[in-house]
Structures are given as C-alpha cells and as structure tokens.
Protein backbone atom coordinates (compact mmCIF):
# COMPACT_ATOMS: atom_id res chain seq x y z
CA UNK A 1 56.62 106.09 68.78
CA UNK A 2 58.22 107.46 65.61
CA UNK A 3 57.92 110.89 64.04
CA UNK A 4 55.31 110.48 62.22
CA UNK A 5 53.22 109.10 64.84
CA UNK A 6 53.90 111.94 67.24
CA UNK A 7 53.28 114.67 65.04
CA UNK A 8 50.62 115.65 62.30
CA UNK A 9 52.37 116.21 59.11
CA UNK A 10 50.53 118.28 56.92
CA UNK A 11 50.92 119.48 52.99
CA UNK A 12 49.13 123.03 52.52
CA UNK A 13 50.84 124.01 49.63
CA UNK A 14 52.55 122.94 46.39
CA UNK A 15 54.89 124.95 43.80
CA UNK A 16 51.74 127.17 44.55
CA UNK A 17 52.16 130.23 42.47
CA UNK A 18 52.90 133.88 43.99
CA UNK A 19 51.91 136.34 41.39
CA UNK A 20 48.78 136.48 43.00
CA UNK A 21 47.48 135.90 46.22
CA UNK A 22 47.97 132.50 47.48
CA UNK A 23 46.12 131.04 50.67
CA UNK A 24 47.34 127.28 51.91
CA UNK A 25 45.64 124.38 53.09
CA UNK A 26 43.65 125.34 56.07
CA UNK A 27 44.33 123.02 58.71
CA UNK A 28 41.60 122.41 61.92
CA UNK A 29 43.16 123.22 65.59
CA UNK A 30 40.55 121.79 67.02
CA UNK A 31 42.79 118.96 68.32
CA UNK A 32 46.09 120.28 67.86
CA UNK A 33 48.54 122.29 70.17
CA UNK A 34 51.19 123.70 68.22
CA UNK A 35 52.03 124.29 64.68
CA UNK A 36 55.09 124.95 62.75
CA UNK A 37 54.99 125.98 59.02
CA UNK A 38 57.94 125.29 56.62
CA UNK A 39 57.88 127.59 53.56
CA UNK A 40 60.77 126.54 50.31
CA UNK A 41 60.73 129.28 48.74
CA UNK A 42 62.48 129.52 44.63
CA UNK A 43 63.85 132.53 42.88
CA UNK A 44 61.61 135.57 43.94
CA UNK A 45 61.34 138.44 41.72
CA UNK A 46 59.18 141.64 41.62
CA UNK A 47 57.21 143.50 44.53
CA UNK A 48 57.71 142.12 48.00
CA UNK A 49 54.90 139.66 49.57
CA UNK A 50 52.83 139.64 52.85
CA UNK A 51 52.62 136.51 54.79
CA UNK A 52 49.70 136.49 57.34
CA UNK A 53 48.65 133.32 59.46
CA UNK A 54 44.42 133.64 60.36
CA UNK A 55 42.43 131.73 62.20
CA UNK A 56 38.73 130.90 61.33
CA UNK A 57 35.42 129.25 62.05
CA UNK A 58 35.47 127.33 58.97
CA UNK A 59 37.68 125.83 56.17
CA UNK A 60 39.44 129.21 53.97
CA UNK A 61 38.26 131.67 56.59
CA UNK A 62 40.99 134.11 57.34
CA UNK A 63 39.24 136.23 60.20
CA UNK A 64 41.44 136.63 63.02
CA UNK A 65 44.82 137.88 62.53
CA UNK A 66 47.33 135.92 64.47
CA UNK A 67 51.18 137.33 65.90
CA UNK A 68 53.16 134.00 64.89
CA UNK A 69 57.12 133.63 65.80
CA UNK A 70 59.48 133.66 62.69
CA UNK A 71 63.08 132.44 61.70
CA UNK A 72 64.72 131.98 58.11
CA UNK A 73 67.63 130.36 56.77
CA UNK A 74 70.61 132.06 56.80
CA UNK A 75 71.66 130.68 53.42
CA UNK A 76 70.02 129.60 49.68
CA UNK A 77 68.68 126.00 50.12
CA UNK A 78 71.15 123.33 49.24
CA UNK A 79 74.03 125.73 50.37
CA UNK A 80 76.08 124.53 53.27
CA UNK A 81 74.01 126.60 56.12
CA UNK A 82 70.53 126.34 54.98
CA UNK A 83 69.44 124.61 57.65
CA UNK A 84 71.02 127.52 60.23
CA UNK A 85 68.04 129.77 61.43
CA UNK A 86 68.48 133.44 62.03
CA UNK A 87 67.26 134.70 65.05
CA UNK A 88 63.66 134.42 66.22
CA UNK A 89 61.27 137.44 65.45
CA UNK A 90 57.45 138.51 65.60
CA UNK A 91 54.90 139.37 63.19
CA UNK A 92 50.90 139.40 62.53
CA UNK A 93 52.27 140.85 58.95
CA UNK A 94 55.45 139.66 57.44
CA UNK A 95 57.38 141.20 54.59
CA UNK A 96 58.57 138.72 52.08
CA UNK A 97 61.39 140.81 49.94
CA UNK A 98 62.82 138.89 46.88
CA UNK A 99 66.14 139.88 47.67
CA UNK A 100 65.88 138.03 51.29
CA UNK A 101 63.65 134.92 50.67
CA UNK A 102 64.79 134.14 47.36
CA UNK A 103 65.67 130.10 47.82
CA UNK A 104 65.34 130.59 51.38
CA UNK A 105 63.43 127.96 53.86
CA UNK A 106 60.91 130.20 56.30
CA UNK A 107 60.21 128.50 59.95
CA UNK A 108 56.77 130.10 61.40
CA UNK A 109 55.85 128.63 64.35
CA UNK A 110 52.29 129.27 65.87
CA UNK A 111 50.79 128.61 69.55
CA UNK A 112 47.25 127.15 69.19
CA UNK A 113 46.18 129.05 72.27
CA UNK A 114 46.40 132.03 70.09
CA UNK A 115 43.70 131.50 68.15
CA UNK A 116 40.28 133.23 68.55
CA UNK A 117 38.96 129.91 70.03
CA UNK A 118 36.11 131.42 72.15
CA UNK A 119 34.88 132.42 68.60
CA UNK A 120 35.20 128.86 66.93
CA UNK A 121 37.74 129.75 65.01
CA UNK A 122 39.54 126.50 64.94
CA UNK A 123 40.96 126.81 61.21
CA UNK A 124 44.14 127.75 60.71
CA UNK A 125 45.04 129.58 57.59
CA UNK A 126 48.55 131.19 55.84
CA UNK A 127 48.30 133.74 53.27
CA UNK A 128 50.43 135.43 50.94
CA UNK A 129 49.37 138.35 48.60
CA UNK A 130 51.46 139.56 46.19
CA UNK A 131 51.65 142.69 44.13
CA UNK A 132 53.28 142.17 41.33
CA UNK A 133 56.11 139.34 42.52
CA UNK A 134 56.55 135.94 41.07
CA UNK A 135 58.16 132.82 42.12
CA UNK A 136 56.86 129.74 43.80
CA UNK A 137 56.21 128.55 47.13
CA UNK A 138 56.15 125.18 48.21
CA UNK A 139 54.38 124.88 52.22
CA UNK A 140 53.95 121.76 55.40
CA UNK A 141 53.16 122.20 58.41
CA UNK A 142 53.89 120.23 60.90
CA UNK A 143 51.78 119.62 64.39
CA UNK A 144 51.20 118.53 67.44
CA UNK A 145 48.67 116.60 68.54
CA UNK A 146 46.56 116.15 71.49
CA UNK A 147 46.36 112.81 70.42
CA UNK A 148 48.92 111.01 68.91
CA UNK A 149 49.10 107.86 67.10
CA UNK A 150 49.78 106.07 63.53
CA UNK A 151 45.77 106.71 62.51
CA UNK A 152 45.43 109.93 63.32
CA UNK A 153 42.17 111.32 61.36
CA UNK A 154 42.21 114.08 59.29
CA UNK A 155 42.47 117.55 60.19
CA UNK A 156 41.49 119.38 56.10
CA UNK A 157 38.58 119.69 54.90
C-alpha cells in the first residue's frame, strides 16, 4: 500500500490571504485518527497572527479549542535546512510573528482523541486572525485513517 493509500491527503487552504482572518478547509474526524497540518508560509509583514485548531459539530464550526503539538522549520523554504524541525512545543493559541514564520514551513500535529467527540464535534477546523499582517498561507493536512484504501470517500463538506 502506497502513501497515498494509507493516508488521507487533504488541501484546506490555498495562497489564502492573511490580512484578515482566514479559516481552512474543515476536515470530518469522524473516521480519522490523527492529523498533521503543513502550513508554507511567504513573506509576512505587519502585526503578528493567531493560529487556533477547533473542533465542531458541523462544517466551519470552530467551538472547542484544541492544545495541538507544534514544530517549524529551522530555515526559509528552499534553503538547505528547511526541512529540519525545531523542537516540539504546545499551544491551544499560537503566535505567528513575521519575523519567525516569514517563508517558514509550520508542522501542527493533532490527536483525534482530543476533540470534544462526546459533543459531536467531529469537524476539524484551523484558524488564523490577523490584525493588521499580510502575506499568504498556503495549508494540507495530512491523515490517518481508520480505514485505508485507494477510494477512500470524502471527508469536506
């Protein structure tokens, strides 16, 4: 079984703008065990950003804050160590400073036993509000499955 057949790969985000608020694709849990969300992120300018991940009972509910494990790039995309991570942290609120992020790839990685499942909240959501920043944001997420296999159905609304 390849790659793509073992996990769910999922686009929530393109070149989506960040001089606003921007919320990604929400993705449903429901059948899903783990999930780990790759942010590219371009030239950031401006007031820092706030990433939260929320799960929900429906599609673009953000109800339920969720503590989600964190670890960047140590270096601008395309440089030699891009692809070495920084050491893993914690957050329910993350600060996304210009200075920091700018060209930088974001791992957040987030158990699906966290979410607020005796609710229904089965919908996973990331969101990032912004001030007064700019710059763009580019998001997948990739996930695994209960049930793996080269048809998996959808999990978007």
């Amino acid at each position: 079984m390849n790659f793509a057949e073992r996990f769910k790969i999922v686009p929530m985000g393109v070149a989506l703008d960040m001089s606003g608020t921007v919320t990604t694709e929400s993705v449903n849990c429901k059948d899903l065990h783990h999930g780990t969300i790759i942010f590219s992120f371009d030239a950031l300018g401006g007031a820092a950003s706030t990433l939260t991940v929320s799960s929900g009972a429906t599609d673009a509910a953000v109800t339920s804050p969720l503590t989600f494990r964190y670890a960047y790039g140590s270096a601008a995309i395309l440089a030699a160590t891009s692809d070495v991570l920084g050491a893993t942290s914690t957050s329910a609120s993350l600060t996304l400073t210009a200075a920091t992020f700018t060209d930088r790839m974001l791992i957040v990685d987030v158990d699906m036993s966290e979410m607020d499942l005796d609710n229904g909240e089965e919908w996973l959501t990331c969101t990032v509000t912004t001030g007064a920043g700019t710059g763009l944001v580019t998001i997948v997420g990739i996930f695994e499955g209960r049930y793996p296999g080269n048809q998996s159905k959808t999990v978007t609304a």
